[in-house]
PDB file of N, CA and C in Angstrom:
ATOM      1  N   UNK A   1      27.315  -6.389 -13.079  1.00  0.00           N
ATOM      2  CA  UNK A   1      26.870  -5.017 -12.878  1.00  0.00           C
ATOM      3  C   UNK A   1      26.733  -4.341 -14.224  1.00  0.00           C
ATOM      4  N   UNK A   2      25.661  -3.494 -14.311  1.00  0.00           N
ATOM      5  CA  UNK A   2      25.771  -3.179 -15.379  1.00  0.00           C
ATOM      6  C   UNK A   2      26.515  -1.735 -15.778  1.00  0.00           C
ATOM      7  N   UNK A   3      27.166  -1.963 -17.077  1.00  0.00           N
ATOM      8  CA  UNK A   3      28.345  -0.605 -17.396  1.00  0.00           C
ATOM      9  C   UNK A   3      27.312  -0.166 -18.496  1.00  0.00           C
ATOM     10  N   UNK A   4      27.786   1.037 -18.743  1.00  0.00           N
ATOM     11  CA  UNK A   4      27.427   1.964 -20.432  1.00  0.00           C
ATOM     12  C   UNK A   4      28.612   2.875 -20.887  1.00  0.00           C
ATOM     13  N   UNK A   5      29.066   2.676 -21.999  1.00  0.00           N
ATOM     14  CA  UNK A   5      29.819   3.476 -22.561  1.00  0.00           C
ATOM     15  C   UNK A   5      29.328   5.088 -22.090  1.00  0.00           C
ATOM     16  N   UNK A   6      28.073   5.264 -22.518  1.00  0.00           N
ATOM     17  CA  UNK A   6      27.571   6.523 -22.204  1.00  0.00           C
ATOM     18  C   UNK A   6      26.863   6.926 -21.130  1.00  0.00           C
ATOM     19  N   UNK A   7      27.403   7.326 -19.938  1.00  0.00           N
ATOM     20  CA  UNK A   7      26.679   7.218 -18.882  1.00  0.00           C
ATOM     21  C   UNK A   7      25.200   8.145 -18.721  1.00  0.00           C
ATOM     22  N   UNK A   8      24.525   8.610 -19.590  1.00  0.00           N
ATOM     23  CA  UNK A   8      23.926   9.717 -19.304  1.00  0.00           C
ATOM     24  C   UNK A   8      22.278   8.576 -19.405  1.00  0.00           C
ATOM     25  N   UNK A   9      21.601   9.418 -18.567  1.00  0.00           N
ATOM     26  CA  UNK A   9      20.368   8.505 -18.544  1.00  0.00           C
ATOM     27  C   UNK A   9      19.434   9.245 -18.066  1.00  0.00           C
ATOM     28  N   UNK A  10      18.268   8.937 -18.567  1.00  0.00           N
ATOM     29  CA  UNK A  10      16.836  10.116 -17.974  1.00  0.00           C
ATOM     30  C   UNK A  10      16.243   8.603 -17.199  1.00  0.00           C
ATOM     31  N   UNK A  11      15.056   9.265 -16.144  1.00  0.00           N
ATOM     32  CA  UNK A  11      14.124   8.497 -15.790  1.00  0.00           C
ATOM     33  C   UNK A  11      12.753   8.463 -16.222  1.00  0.00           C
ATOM     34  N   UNK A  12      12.057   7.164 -16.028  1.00  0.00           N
ATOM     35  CA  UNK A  12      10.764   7.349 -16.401  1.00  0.00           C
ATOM     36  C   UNK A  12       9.802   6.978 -15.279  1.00  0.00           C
ATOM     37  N   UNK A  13       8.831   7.152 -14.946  1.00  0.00           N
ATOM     38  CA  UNK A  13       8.318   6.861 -13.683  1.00  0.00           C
ATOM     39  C   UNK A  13       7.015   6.078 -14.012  1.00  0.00           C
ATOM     40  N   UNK A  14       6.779   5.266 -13.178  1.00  0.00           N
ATOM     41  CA  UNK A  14       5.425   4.597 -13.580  1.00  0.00           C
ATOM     42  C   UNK A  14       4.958   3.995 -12.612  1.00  0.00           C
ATOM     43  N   UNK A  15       3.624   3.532 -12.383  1.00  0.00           N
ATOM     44  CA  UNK A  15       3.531   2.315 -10.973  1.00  0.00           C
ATOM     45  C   UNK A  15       2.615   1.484 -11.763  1.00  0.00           C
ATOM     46  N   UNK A  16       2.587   0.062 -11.174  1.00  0.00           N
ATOM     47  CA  UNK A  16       2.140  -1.226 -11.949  1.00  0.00           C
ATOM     48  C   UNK A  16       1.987  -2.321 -11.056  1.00  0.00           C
ATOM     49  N   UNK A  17       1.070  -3.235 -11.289  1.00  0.00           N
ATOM     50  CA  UNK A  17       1.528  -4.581 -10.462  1.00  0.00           C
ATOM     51  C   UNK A  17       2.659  -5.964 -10.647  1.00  0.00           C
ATOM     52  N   UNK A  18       3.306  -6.094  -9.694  1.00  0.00           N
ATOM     53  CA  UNK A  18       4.074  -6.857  -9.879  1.00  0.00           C
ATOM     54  C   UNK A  18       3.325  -8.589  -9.844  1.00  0.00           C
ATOM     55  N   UNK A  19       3.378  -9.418 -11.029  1.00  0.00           N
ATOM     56  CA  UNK A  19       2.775 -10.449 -10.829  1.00  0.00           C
ATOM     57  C   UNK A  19       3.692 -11.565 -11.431  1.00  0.00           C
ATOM     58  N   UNK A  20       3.564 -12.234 -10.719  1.00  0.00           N
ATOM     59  CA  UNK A  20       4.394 -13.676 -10.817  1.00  0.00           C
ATOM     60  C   UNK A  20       5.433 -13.467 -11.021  1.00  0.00           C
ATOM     61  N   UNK A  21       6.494 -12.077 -10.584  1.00  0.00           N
ATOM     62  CA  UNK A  21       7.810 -11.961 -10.359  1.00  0.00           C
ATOM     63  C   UNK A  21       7.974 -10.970 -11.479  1.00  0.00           C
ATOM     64  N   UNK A  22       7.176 -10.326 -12.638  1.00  0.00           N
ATOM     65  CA  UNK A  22       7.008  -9.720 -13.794  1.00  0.00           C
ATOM     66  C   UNK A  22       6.265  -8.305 -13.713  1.00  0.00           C
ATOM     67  N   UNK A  23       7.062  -7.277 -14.339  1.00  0.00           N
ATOM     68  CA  UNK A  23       6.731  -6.001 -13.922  1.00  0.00           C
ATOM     69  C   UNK A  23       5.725  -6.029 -15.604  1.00  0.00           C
ATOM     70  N   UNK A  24       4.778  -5.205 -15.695  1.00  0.00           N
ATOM     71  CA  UNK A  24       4.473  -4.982 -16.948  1.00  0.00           C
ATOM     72  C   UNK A  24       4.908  -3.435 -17.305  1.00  0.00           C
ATOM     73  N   UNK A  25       5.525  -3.364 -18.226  1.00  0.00           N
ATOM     74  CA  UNK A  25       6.290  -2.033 -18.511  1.00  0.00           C
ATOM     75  C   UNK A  25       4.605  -1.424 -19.848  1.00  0.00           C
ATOM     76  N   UNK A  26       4.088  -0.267 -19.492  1.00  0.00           N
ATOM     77  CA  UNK A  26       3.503   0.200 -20.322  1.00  0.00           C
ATOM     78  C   UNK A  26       3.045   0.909 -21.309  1.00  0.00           C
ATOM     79  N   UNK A  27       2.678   0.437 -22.591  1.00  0.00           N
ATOM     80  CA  UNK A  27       2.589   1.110 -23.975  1.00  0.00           C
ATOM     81  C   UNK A  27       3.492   2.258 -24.209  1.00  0.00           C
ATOM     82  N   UNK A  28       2.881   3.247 -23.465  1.00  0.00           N
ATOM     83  CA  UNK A  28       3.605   4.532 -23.786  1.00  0.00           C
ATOM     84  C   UNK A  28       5.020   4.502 -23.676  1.00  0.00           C
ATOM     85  N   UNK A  29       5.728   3.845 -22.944  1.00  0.00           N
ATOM     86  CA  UNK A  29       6.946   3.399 -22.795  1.00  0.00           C
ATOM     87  C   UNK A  29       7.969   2.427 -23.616  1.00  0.00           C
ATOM     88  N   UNK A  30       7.227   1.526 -23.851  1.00  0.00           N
ATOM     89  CA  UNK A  30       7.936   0.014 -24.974  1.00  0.00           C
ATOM     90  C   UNK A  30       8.725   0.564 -25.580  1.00  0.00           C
ATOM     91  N   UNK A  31       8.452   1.288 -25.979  1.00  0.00           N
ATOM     92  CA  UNK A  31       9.493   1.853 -27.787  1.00  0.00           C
ATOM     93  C   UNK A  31      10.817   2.370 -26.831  1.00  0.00           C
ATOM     94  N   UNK A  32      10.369   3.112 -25.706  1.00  0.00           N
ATOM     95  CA  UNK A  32      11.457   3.868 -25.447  1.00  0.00           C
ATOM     96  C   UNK A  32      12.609   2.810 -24.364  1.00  0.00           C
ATOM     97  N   UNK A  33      12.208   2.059 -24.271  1.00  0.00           N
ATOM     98  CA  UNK A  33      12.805   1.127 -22.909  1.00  0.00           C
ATOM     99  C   UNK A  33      13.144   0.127 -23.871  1.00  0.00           C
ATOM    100  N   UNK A  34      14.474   0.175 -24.359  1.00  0.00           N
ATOM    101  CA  UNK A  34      15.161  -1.045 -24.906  1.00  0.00           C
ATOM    102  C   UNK A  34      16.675  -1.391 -24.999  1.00  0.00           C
ATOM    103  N   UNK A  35      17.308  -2.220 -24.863  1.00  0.00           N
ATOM    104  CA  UNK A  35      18.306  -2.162 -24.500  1.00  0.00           C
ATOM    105  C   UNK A  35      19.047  -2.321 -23.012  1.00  0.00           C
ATOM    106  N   UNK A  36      19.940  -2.306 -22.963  1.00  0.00           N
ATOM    107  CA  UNK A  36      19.936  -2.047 -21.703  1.00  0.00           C
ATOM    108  C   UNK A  36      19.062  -1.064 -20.765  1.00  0.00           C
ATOM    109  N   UNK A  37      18.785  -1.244 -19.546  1.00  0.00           N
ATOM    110  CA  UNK A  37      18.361  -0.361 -18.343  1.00  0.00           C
ATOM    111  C   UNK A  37      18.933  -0.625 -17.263  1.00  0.00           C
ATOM    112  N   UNK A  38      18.110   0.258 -16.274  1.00  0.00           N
ATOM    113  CA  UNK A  38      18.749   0.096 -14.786  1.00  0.00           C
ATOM    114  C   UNK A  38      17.610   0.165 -14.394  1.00  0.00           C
ATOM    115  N   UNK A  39      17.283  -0.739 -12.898  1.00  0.00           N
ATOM    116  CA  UNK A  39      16.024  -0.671 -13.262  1.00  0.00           C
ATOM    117  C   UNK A  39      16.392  -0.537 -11.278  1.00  0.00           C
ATOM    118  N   UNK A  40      15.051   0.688 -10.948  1.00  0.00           N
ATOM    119  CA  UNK A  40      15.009   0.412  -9.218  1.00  0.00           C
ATOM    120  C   UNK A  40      13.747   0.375  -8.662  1.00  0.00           C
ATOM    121  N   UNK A  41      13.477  -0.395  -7.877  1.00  0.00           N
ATOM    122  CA  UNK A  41      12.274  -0.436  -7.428  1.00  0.00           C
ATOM    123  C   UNK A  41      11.620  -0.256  -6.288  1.00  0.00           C
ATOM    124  N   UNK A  42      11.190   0.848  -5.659  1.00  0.00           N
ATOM    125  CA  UNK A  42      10.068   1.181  -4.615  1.00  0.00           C
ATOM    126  C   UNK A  42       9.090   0.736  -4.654  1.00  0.00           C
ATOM    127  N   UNK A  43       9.260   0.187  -3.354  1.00  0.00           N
ATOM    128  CA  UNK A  43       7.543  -1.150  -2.913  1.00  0.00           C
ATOM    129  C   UNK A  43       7.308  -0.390  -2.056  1.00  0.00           C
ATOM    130  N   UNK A  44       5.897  -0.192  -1.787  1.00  0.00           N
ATOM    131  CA  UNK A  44       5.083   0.360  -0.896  1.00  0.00           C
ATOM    132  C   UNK A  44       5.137  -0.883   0.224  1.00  0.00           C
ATOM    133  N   UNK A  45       4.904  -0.684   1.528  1.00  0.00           N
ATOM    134  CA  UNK A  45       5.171  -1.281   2.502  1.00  0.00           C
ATOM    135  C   UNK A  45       3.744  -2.252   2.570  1.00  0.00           C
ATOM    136  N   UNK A  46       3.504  -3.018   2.969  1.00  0.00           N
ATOM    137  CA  UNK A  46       2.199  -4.609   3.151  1.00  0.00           C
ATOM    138  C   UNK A  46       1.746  -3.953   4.467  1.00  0.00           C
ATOM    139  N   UNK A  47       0.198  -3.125   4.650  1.00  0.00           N
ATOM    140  CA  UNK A  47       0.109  -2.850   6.089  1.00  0.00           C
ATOM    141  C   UNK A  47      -1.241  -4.055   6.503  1.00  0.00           C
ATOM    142  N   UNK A  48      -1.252  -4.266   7.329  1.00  0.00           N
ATOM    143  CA  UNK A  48      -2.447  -5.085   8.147  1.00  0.00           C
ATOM    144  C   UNK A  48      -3.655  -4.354   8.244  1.00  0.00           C
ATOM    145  N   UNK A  49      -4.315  -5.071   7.139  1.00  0.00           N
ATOM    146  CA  UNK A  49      -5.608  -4.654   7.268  1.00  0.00           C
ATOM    147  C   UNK A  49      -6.642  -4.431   8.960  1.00  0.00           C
ATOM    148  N   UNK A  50      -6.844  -3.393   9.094  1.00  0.00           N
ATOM    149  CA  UNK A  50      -7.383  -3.113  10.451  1.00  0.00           C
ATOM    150  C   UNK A  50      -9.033  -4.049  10.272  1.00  0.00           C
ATOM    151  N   UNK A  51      -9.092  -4.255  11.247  1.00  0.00           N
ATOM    152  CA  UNK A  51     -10.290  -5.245  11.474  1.00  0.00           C
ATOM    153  C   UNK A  51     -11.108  -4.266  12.213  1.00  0.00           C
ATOM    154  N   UNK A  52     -12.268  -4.442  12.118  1.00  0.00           N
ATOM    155  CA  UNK A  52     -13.638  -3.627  12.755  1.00  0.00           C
ATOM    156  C   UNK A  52     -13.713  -2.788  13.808  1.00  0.00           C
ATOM    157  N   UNK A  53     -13.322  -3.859  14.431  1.00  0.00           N
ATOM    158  CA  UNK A  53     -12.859  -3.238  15.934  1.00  0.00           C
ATOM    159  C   UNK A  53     -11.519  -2.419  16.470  1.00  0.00           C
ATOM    160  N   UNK A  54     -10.614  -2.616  15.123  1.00  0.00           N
ATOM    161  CA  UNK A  54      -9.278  -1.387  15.606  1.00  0.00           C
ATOM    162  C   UNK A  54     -10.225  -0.479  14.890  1.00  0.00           C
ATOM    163  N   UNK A  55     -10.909  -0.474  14.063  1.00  0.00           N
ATOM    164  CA  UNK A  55     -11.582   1.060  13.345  1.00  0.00           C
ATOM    165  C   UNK A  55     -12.251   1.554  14.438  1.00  0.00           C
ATOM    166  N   UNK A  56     -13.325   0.923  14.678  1.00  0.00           N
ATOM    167  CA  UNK A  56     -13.972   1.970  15.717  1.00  0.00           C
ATOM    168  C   UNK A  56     -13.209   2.099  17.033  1.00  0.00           C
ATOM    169  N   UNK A  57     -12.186   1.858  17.126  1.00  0.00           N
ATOM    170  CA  UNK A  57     -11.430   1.965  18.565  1.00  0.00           C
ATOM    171  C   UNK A  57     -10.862   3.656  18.043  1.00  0.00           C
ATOM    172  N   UNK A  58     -10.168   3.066  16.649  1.00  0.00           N
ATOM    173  CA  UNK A  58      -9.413   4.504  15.925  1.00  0.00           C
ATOM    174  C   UNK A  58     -10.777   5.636  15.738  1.00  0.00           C
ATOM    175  N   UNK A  59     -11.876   5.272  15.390  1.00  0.00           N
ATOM    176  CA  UNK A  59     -12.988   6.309  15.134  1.00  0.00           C
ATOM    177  C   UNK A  59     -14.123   6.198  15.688  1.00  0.00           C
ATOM    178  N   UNK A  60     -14.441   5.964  17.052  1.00  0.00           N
ATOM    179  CA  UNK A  60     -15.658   5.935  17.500  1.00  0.00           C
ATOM    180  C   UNK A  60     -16.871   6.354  17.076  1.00  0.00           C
ATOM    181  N   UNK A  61     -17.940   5.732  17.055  1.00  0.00           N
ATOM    182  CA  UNK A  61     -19.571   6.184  16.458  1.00  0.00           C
ATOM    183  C   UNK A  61     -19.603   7.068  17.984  1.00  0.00           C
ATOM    184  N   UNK A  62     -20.732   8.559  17.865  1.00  0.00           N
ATOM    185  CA  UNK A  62     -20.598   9.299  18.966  1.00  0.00           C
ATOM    186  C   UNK A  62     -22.376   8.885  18.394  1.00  0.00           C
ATOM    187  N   UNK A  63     -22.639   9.067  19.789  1.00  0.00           N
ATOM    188  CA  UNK A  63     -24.250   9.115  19.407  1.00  0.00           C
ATOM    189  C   UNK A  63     -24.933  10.014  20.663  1.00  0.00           C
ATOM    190  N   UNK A  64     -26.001  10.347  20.520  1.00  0.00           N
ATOM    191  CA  UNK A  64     -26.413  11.568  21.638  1.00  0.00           C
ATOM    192  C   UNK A  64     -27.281  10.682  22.486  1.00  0.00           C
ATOM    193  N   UNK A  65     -26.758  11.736  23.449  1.00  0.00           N
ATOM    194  CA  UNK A  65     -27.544  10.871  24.991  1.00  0.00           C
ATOM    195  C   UNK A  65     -27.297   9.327  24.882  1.00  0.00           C
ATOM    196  N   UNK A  66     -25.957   8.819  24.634  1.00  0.00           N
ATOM    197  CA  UNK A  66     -25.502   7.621  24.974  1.00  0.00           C
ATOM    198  C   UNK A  66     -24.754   7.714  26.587  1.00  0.00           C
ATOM    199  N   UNK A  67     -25.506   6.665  26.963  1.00  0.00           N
ATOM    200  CA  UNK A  67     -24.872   6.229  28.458  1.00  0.00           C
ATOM    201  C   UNK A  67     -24.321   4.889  28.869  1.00  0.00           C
ATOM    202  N   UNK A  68     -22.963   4.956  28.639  1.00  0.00           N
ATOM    203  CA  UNK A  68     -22.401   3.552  28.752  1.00  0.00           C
ATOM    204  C   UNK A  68     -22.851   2.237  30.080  1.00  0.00           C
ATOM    205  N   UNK A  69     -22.760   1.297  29.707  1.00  0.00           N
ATOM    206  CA  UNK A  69     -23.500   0.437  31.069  1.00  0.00           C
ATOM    207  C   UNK A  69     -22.132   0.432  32.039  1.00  0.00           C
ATOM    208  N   UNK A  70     -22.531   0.232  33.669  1.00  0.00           N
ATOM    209  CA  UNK A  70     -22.315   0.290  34.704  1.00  0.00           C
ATOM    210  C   UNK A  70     -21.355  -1.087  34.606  1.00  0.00           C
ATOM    211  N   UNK A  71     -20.085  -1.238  35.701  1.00  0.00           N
ATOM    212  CA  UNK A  71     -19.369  -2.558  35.851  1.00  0.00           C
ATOM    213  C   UNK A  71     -20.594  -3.437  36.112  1.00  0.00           C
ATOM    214  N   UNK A  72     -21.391  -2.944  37.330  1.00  0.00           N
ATOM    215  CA  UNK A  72     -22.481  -3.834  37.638  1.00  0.00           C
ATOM    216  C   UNK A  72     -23.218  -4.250  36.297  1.00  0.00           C
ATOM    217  N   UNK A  73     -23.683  -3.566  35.326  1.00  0.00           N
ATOM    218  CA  UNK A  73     -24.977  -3.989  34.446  1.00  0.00           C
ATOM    219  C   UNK A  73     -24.068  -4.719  33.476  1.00  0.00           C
ATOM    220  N   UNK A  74     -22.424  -4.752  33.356  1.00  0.00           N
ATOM    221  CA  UNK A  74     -21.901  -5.516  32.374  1.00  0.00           C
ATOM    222  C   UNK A  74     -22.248  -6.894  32.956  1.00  0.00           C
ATOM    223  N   UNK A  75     -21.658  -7.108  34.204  1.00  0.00           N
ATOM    224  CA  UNK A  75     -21.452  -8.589  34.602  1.00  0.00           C
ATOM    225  C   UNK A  75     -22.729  -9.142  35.216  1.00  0.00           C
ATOM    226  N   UNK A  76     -24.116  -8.494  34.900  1.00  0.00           N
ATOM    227  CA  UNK A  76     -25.315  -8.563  35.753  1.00  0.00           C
ATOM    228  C   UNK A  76     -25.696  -9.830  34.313  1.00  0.00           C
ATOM    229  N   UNK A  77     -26.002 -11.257  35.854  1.00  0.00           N
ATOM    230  CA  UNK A  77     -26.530 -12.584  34.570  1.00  0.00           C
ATOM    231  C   UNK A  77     -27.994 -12.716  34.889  1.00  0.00           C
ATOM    232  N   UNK A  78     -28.571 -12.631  33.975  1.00  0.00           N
ATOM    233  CA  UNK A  78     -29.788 -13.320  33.806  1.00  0.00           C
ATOM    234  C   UNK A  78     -30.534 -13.964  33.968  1.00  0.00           C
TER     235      UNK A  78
END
């Protein structure tokens, strides 16, 4: 765990990609981030990309003078 003689500590805030297990800490920062840290990390949650059809379920196209087909004209074969 990590200790400090001096407990006093500011934060710095940043967001970045995490790649191959490696945060990239940036420029403006380097100089100041050395030594020990504490380091915490908020991940945004992985959502499931909605596919076509949850969109237009979530946002329907409205179009004028649309008239949906009949049970009959769905299952009517050819």
């Amino acid at each position: 765990m990590f200790q400090e003689e001096d407990p006093s500590m500011y934060a710095i805030e940043f967001q970045t990609k995490v790649e191959n297990g490696h945060i990239e800490i940036p420029a403006e920062f380097k100089d100041r981030l050395v030594g020990c840290v504490r380091v915490i990390v908020l991940a945004e949650e992985q959502r499931a990309k909605a596919n076509l059809l949850d969109q237009l379920l979530a946002n329907p196209i409205k179009l004028e003078n649309f008239v949906p087909l009949t049970r009959e004209e769905i299952y009517e074969r050819s």
